[in-house]
PDB file of N, CA and C in Angstrom:
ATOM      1  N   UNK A   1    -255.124 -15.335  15.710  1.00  0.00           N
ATOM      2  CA  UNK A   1    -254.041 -15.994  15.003  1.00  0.00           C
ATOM      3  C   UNK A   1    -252.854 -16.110  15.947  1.00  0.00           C
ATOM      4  N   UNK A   2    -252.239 -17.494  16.046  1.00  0.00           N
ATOM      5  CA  UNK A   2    -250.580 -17.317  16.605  1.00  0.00           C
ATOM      6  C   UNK A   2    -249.849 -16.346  16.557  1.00  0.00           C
ATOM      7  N   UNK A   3    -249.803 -15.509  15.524  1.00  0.00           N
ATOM      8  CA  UNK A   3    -248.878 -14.791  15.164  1.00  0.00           C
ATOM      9  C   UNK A   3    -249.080 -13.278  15.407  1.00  0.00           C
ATOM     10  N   UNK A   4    -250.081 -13.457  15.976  1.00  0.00           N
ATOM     11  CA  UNK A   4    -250.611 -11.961  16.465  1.00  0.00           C
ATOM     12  C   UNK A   4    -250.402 -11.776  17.889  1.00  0.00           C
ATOM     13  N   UNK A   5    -250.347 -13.352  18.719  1.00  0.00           N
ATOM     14  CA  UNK A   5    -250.069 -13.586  20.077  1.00  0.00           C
ATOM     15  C   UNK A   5    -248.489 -13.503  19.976  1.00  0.00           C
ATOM     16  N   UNK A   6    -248.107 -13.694  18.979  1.00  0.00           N
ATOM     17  CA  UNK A   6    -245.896 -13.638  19.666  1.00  0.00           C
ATOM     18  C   UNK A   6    -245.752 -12.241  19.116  1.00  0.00           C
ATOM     19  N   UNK A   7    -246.714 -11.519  18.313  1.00  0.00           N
ATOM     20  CA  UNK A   7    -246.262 -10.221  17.868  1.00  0.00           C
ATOM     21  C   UNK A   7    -245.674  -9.972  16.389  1.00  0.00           C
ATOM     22  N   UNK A   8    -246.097 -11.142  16.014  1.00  0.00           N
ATOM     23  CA  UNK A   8    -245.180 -11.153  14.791  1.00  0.00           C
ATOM     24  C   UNK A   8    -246.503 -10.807  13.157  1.00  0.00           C
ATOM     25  N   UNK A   9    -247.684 -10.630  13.777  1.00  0.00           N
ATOM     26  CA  UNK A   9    -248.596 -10.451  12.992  1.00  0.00           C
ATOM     27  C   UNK A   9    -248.401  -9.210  12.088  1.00  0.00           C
ATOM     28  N   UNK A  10    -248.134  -8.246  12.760  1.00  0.00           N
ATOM     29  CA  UNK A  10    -247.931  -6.797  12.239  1.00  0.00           C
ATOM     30  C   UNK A  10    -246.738  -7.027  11.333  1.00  0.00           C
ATOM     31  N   UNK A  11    -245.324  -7.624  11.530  1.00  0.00           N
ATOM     32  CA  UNK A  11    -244.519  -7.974  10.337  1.00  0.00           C
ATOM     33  C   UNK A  11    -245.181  -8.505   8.983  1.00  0.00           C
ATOM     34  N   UNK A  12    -245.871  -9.643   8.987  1.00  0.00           N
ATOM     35  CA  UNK A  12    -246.144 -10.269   7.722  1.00  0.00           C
ATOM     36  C   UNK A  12    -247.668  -8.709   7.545  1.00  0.00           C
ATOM     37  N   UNK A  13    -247.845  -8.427   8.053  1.00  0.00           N
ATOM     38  CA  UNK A  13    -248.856  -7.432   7.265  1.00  0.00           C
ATOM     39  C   UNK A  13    -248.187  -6.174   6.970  1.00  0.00           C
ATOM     40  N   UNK A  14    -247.190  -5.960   7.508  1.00  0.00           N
ATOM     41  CA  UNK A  14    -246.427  -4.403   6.989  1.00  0.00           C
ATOM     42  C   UNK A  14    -245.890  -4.878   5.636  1.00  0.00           C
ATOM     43  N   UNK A  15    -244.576  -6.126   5.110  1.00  0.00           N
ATOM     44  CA  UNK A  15    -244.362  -6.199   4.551  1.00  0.00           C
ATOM     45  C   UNK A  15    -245.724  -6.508   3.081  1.00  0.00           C
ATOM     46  N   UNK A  16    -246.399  -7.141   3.196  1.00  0.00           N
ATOM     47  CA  UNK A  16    -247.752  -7.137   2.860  1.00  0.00           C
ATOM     48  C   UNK A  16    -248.105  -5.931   1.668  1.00  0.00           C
ATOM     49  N   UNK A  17    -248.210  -5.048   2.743  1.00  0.00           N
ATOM     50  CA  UNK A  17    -248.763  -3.984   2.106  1.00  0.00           C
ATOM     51  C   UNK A  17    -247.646  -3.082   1.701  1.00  0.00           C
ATOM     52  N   UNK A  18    -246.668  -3.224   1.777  1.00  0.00           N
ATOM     53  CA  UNK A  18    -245.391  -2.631   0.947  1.00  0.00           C
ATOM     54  C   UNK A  18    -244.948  -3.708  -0.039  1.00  0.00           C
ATOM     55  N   UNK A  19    -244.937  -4.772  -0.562  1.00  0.00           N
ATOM     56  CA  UNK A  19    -244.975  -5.417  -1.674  1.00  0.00           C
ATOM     57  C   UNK A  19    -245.445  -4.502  -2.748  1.00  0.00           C
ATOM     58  N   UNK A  20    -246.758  -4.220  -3.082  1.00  0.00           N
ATOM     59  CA  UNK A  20    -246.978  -3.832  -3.851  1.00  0.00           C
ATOM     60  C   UNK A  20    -246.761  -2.261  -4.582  1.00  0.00           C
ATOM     61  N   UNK A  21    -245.762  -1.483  -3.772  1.00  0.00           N
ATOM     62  CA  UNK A  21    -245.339  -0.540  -3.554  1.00  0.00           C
ATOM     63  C   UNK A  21    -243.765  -0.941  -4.236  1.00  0.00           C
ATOM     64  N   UNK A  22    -243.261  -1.910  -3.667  1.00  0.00           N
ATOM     65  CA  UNK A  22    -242.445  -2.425  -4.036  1.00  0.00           C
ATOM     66  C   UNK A  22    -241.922  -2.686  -5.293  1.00  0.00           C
ATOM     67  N   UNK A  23    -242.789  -3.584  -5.541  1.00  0.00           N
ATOM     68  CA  UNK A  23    -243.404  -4.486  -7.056  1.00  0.00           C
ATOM     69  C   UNK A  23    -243.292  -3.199  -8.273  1.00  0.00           C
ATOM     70  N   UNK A  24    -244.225  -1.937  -7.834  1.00  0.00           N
ATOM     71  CA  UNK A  24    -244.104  -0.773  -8.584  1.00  0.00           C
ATOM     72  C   UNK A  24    -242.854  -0.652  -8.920  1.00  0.00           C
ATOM     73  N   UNK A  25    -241.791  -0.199  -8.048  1.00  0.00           N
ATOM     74  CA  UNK A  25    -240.631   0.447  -7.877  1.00  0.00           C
ATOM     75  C   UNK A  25    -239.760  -0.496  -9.019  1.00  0.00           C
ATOM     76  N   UNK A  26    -239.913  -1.625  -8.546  1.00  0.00           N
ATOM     77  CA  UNK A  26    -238.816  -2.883  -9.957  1.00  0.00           C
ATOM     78  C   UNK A  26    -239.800  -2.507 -10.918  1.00  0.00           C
ATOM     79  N   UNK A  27    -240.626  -2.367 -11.550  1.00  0.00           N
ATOM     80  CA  UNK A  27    -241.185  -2.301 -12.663  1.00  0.00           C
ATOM     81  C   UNK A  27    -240.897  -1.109 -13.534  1.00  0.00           C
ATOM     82  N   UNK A  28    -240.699  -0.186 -12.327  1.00  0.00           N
ATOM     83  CA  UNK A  28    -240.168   1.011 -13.165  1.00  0.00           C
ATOM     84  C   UNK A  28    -238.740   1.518 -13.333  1.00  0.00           C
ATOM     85  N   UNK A  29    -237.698   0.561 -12.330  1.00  0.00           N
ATOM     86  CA  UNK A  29    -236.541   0.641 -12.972  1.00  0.00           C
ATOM     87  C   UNK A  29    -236.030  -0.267 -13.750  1.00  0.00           C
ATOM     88  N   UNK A  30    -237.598  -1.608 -14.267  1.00  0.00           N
ATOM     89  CA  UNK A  30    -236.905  -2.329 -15.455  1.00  0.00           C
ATOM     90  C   UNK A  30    -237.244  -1.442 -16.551  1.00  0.00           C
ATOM     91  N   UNK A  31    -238.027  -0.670 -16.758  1.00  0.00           N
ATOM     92  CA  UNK A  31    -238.483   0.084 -17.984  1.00  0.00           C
ATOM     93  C   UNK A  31    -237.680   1.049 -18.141  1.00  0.00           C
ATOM     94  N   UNK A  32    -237.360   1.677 -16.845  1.00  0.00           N
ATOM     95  CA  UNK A  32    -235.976   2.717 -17.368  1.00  0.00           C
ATOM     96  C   UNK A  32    -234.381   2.015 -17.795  1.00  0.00           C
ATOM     97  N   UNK A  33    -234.244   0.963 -17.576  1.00  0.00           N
ATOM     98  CA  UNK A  33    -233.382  -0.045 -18.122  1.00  0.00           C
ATOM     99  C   UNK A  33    -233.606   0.099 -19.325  1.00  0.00           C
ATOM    100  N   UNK A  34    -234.699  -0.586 -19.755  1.00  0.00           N
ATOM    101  CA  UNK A  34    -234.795  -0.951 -21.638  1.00  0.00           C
ATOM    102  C   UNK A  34    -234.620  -0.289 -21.871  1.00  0.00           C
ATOM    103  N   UNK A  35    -234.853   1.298 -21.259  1.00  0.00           N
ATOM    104  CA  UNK A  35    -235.328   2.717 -22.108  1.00  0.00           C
ATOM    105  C   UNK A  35    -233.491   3.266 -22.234  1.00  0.00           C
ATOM    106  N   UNK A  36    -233.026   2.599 -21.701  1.00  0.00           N
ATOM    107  CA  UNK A  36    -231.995   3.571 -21.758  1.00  0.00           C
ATOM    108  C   UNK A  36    -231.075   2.602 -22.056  1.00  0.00           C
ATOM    109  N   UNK A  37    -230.871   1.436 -22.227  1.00  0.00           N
ATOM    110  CA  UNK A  37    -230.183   0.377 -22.665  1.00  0.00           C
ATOM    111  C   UNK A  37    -230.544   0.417 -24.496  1.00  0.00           C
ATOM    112  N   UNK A  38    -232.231   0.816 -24.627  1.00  0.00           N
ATOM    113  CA  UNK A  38    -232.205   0.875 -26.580  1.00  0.00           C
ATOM    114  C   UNK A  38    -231.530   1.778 -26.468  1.00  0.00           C
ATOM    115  N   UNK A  39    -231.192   3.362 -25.931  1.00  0.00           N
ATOM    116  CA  UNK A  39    -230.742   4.409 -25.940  1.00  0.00           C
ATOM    117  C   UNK A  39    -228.895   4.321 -26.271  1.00  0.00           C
ATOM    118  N   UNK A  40    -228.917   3.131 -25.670  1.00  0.00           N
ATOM    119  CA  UNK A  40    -226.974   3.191 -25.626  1.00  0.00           C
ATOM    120  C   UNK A  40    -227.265   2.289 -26.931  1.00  0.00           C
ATOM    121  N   UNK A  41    -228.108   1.376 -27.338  1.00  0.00           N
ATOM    122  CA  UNK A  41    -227.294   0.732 -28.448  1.00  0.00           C
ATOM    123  C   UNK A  41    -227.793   1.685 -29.674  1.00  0.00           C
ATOM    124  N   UNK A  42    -228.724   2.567 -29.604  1.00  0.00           N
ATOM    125  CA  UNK A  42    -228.788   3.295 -30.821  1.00  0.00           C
ATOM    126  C   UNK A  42    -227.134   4.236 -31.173  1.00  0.00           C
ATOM    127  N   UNK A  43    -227.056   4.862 -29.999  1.00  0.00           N
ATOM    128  CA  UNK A  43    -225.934   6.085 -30.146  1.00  0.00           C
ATOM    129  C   UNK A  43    -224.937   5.181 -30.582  1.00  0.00           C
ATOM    130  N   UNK A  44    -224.507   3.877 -29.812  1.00  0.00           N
ATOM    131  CA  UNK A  44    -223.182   3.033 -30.601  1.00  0.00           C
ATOM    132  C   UNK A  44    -223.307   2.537 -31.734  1.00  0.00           C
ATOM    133  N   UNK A  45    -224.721   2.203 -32.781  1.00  0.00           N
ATOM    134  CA  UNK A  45    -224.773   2.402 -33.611  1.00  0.00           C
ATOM    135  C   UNK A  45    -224.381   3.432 -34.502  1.00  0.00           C
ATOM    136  N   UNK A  46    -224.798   4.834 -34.469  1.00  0.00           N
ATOM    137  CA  UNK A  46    -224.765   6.128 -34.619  1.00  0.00           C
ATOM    138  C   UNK A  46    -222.928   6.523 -34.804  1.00  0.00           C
ATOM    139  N   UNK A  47    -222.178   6.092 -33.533  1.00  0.00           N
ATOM    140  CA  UNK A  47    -220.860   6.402 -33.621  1.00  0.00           C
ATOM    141  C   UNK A  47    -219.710   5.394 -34.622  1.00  0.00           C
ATOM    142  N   UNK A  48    -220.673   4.071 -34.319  1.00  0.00           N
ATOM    143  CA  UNK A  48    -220.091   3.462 -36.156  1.00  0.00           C
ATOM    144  C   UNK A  48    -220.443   3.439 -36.798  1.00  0.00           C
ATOM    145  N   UNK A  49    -220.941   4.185 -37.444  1.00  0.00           N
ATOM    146  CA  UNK A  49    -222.111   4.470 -38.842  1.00  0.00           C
ATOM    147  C   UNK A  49    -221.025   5.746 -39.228  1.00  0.00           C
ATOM    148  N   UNK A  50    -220.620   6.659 -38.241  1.00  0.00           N
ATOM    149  CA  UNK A  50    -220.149   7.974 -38.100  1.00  0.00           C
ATOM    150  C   UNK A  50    -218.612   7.578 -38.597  1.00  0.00           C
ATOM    151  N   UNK A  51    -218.071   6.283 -37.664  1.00  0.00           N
ATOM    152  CA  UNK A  51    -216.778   5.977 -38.090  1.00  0.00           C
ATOM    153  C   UNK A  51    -216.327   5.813 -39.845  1.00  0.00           C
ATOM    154  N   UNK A  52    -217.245   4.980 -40.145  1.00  0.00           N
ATOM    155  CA  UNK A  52    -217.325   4.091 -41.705  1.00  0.00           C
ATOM    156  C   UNK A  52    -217.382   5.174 -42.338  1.00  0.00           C
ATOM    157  N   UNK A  53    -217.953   6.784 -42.108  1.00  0.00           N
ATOM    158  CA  UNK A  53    -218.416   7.536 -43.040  1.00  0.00           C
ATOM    159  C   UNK A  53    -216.808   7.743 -43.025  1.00  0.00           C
ATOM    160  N   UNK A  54    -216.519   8.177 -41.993  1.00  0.00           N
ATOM    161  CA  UNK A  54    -215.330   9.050 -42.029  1.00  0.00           C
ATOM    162  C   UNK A  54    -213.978   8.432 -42.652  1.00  0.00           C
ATOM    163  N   UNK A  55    -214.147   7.131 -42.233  1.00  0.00           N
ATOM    164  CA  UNK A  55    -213.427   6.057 -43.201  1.00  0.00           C
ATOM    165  C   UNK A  55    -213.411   6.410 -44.487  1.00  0.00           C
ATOM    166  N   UNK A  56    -214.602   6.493 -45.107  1.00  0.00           N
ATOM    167  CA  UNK A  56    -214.616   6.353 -46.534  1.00  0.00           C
ATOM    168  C   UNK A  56    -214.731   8.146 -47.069  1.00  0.00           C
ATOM    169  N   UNK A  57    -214.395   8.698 -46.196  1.00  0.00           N
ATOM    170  CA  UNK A  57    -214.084  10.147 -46.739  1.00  0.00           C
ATOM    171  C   UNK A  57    -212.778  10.083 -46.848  1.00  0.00           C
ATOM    172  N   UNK A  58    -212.303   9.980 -46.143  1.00  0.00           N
ATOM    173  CA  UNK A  58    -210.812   9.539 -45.722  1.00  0.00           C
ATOM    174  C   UNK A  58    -210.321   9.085 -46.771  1.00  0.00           C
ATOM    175  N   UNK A  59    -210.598   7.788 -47.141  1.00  0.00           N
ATOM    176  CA  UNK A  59    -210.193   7.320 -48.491  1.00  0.00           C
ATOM    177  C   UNK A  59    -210.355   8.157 -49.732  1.00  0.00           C
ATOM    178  N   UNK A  60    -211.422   8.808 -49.717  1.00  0.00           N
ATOM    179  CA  UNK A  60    -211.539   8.912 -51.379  1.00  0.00           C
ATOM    180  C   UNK A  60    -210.721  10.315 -51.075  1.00  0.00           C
ATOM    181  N   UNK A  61    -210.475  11.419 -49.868  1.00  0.00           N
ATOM    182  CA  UNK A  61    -209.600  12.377 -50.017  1.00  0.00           C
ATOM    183  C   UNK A  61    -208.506  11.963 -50.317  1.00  0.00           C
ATOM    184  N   UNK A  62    -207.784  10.956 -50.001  1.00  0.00           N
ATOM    185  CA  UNK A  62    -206.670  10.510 -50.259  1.00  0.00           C
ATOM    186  C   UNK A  62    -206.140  10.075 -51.574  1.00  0.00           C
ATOM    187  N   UNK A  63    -207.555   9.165 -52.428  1.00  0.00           N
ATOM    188  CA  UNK A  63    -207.577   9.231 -53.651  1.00  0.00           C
ATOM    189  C   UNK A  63    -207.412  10.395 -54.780  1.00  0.00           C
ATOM    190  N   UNK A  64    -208.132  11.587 -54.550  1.00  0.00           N
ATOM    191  CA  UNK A  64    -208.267  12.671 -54.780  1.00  0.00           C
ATOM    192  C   UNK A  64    -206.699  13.788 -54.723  1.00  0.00           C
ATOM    193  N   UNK A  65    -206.637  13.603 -53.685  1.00  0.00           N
ATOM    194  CA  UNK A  65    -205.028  14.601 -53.578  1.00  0.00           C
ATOM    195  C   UNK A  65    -204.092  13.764 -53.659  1.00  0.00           C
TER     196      UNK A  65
END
């Protein structure tokens, strides 16, 4: 091959075989993404769910005393 005569053969085959090594690596920091992106929108759910309660405790103590 040409590219084995200028030296440049061993580049396209190193990268080659680190692609798929590669490929791994994004796959598993898109999954730790989702995983931790559902993770933040549950808890900000959780902290206004938490607000509204406290809201409406709030109120009816106020009603109350």
């Amino acid at each position: 091959m040409a590219l084995n005569n200028l030296g440049l053969g061993f580049v396209f085959t190193a990268r080659d075989l680190a692609s798929g090594a590669i490929g791994n690596l994004e796959r598993n920091f898109m999954s730790l993404d989702r995983r931790v992106g559902l993770g933040t929108e549950n808890i900000q759910s959780a902290f206004q769910q938490l607000g509204v309660g406290l809201a409406v405790f709030t109120a009816g103590a106020a009603t109350v005393g």
